[in-house]
N, C-alpha and C. Protein backbone atom coordinates (compact mmCIF):
# COMPACT_ATOMS: atom_id res chain seq x y z
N UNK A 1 106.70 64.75 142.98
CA UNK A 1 106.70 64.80 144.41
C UNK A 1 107.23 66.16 144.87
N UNK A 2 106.76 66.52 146.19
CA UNK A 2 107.14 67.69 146.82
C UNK A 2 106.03 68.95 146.35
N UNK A 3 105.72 68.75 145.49
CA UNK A 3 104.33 70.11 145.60
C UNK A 3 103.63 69.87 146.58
N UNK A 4 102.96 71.10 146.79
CA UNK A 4 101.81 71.05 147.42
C UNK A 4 100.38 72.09 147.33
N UNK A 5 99.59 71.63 147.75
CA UNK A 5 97.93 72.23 147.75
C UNK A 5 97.27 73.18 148.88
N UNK A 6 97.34 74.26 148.76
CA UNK A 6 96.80 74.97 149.62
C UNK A 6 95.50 74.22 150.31
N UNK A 7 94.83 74.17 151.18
CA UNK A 7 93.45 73.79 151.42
C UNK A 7 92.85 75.13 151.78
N UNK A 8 91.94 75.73 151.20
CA UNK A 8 91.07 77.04 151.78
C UNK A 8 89.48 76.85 152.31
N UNK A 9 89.67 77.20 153.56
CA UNK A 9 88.50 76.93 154.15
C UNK A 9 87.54 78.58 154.28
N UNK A 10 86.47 78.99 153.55
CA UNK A 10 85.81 80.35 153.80
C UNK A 10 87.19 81.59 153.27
N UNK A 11 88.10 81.22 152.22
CA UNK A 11 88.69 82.03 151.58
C UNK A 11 90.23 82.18 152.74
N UNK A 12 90.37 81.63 153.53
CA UNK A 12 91.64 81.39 154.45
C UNK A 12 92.38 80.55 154.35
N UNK A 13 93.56 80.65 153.77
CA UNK A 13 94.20 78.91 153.79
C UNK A 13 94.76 78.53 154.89
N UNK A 14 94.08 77.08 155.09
CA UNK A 14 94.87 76.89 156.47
C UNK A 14 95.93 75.84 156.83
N UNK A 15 96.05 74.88 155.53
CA UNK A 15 97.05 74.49 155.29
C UNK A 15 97.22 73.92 153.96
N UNK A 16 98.78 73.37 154.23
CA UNK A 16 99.39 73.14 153.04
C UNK A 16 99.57 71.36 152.83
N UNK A 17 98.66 70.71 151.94
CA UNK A 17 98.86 69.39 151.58
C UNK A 17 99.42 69.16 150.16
N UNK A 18 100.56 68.28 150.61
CA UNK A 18 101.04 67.68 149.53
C UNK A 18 100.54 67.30 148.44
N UNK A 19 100.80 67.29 147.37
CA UNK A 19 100.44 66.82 145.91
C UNK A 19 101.28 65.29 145.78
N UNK A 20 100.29 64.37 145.65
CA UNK A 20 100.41 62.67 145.22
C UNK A 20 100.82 62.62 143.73
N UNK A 21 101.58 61.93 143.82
CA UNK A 21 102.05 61.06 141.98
C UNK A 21 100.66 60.26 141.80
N UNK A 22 101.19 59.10 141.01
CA UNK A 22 99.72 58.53 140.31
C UNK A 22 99.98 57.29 141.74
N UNK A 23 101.07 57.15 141.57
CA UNK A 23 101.70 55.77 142.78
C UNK A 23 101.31 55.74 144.05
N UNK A 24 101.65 57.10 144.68
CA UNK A 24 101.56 57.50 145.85
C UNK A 24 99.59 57.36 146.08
N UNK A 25 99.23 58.00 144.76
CA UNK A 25 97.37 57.97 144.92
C UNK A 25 96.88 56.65 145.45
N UNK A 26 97.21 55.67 144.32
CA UNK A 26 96.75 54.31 144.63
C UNK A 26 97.27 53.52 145.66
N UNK A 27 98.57 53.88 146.33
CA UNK A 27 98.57 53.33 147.66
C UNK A 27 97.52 53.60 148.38
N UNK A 28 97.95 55.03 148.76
CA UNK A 28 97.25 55.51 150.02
C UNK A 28 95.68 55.16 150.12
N UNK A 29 95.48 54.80 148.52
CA UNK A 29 93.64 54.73 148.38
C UNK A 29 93.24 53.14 148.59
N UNK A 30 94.75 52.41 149.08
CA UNK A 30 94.52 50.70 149.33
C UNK A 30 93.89 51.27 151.04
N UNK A 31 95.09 52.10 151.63
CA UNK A 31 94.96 52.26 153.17
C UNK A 31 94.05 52.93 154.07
N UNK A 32 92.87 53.00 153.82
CA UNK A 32 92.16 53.33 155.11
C UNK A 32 91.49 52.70 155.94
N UNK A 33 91.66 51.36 155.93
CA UNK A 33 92.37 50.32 156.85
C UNK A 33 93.05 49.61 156.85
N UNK A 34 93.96 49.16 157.90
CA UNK A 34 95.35 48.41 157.64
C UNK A 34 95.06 47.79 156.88
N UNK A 35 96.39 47.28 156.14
CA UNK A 35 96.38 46.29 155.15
C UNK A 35 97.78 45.47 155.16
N UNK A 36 97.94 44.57 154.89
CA UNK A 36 98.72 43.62 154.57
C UNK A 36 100.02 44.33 153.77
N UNK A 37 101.28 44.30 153.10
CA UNK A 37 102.18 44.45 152.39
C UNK A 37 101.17 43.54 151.13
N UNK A 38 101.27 42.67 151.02
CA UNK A 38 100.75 41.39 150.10
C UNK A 38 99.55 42.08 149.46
N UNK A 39 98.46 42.50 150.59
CA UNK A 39 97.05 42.59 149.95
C UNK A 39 97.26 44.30 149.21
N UNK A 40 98.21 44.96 149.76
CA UNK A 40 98.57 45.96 148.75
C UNK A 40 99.20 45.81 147.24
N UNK A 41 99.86 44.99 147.55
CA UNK A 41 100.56 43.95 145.92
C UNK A 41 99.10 43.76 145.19
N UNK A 42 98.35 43.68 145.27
CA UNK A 42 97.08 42.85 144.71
C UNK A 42 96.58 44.14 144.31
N UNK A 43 96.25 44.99 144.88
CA UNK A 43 95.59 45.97 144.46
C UNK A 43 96.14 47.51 143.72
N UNK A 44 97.53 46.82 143.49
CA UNK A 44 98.13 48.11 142.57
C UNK A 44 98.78 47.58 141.49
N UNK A 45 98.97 47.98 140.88
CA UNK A 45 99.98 47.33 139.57
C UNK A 45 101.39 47.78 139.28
N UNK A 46 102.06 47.69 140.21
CA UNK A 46 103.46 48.61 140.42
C UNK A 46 104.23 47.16 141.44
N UNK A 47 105.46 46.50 140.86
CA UNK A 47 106.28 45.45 141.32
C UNK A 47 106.38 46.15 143.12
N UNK A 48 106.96 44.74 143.70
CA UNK A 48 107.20 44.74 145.10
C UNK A 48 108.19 45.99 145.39
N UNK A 49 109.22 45.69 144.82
CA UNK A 49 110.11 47.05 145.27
C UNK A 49 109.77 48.29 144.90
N UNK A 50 108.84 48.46 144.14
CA UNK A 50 108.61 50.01 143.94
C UNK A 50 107.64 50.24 144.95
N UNK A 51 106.70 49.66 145.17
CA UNK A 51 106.08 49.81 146.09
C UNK A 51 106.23 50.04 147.47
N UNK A 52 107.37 49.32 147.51
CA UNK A 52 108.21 49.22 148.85
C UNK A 52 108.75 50.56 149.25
N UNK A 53 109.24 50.87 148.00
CA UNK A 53 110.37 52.50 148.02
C UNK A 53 108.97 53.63 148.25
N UNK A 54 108.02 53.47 147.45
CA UNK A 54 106.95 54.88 148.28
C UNK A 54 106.44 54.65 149.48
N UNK A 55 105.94 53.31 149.75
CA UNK A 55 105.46 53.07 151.45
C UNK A 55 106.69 53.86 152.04
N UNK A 56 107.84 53.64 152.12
CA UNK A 56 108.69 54.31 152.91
C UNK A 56 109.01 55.94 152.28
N UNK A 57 108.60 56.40 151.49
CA UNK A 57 108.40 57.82 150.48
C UNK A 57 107.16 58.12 152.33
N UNK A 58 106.34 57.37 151.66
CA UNK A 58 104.98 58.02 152.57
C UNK A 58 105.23 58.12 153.95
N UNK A 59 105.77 56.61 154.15
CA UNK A 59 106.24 57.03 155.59
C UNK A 59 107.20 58.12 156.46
N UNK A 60 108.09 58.39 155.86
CA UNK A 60 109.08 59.47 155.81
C UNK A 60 108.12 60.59 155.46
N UNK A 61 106.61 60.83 154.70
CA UNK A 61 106.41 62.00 154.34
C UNK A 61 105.03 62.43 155.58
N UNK A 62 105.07 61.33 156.65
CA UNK A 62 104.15 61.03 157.52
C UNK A 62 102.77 61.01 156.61
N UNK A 63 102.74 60.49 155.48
CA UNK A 63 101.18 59.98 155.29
C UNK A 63 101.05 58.47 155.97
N UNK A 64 101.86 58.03 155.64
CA UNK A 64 101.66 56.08 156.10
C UNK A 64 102.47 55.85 157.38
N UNK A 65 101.67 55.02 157.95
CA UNK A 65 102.61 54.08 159.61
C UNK A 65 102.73 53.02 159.04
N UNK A 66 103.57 52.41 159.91
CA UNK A 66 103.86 50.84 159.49
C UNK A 66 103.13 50.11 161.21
N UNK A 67 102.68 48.88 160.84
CA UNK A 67 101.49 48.88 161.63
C UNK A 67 102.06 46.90 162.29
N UNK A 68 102.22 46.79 163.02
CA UNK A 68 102.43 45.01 163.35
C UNK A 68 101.24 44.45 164.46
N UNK A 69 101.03 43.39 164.07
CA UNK A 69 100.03 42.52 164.87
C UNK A 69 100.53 42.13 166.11
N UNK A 70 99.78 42.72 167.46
CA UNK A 70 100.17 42.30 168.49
C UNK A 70 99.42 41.34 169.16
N UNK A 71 100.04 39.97 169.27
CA UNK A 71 99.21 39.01 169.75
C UNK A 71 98.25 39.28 171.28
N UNK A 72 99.58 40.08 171.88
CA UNK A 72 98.94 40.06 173.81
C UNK A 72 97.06 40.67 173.39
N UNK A 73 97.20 41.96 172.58
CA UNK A 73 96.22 42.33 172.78
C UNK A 73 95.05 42.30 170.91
N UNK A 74 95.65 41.46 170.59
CA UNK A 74 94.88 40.61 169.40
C UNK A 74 94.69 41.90 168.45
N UNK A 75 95.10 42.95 168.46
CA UNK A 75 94.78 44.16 167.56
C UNK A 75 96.35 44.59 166.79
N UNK A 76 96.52 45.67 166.03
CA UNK A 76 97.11 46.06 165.04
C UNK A 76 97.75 47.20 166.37
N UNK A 77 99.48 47.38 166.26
CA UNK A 77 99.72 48.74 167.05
C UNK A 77 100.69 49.10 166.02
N UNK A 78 101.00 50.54 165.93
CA UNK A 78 102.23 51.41 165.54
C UNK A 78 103.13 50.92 165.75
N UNK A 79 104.08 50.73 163.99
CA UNK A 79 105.48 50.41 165.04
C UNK A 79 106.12 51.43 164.73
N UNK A 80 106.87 52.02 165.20
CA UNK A 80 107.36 53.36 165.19
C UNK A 80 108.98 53.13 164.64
N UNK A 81 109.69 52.11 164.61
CA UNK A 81 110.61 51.74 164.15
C UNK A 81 110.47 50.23 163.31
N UNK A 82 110.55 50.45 161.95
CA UNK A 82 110.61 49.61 160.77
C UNK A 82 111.59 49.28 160.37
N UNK A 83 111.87 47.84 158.96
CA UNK A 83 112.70 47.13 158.91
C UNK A 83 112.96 47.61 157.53
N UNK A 84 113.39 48.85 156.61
CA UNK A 84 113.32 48.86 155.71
C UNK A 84 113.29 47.84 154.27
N UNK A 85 114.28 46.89 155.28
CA UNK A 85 114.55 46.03 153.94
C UNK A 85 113.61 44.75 153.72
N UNK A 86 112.52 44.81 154.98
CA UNK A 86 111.26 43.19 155.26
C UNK A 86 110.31 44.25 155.14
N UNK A 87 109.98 45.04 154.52
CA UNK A 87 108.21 45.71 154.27
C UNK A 87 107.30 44.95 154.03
N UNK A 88 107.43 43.62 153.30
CA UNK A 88 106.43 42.84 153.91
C UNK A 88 106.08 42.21 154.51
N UNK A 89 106.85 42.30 155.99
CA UNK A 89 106.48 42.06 157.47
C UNK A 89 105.66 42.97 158.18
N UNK A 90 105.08 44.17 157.47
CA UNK A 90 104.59 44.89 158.20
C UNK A 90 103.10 44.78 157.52
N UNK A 91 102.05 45.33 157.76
CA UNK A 91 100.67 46.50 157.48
C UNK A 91 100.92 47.44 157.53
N UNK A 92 100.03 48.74 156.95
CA UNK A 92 100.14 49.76 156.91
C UNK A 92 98.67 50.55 156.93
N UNK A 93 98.78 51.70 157.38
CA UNK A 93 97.65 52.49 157.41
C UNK A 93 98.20 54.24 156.85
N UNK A 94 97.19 54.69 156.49
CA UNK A 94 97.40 55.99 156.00
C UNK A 94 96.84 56.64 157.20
N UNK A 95 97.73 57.70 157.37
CA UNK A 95 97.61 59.07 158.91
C UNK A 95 96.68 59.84 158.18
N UNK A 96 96.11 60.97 158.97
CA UNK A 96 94.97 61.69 158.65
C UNK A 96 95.55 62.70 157.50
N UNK A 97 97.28 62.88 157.79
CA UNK A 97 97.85 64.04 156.39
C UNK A 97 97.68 63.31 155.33
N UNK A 98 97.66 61.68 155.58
CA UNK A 98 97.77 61.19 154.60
C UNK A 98 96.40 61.05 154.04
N UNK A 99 95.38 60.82 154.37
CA UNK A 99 93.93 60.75 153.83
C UNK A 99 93.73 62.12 153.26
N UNK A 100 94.18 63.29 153.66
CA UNK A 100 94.06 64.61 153.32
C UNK A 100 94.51 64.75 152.24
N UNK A 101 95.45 64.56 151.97
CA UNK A 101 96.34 64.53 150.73
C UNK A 101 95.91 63.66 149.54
N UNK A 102 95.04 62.59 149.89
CA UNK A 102 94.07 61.84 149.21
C UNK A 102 92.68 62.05 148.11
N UNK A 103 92.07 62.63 149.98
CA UNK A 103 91.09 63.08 149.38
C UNK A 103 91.41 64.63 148.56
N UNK A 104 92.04 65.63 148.89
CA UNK A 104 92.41 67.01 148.17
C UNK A 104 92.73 66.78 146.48
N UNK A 105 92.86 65.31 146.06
CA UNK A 105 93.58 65.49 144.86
C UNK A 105 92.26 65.84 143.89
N UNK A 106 92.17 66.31 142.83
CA UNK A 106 91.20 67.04 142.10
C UNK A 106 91.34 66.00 140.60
């Protein structure tokens, strides 16, 4: 963790994306649409708490939001303040640094 990838567009770099572990890959590659805490369990092979500790890695690194179901308006909103220790009370989605950082890995 903490490297990062130039992106060069026509020989200019115009920014700098982070370099993913193997962990961090297969999250972010559950999230490009919300997902469940649970339905992420299913699709990685890494126990609840580790998983738990990079969702909040990502979140802190603004690749991932933490995402809650709002009944009034039947859709998924940002929650901008999370419960560290109930992560699987939440969904999650990967931010656009975070798809970047995704797709850039080679």
């Amino acid at each position: 963790m903490g490297q990062y990838t130039n992106l060069y567009l026509e020989g200019e770099r115009i920014e700098m994306i982070p370099e993913l572990d193997d962990i961090e890959f297969e999250i972010l590659n559950c999230l490009y649409f919300v997902e469940p805490f649970e339905k992420i369990l299913e699709e990685v092979d890494f126990p609840a708490n580790v998983v738990a500790d990079v969702l909040k890695t990502l979140i802190h690194k603004k690749m991932v939001v933490a995402m809650f179901w709002d009944e009034k308006i039947q859709d998924y909103k940002r929650s901008f303040i999370y419960d560290s220790d109930n992560m699987n009370s939440y969904s999650y989605l990967a931010t656009k640094e975070g798809l970047l950082a995704h797709n850039s890995r080679g």
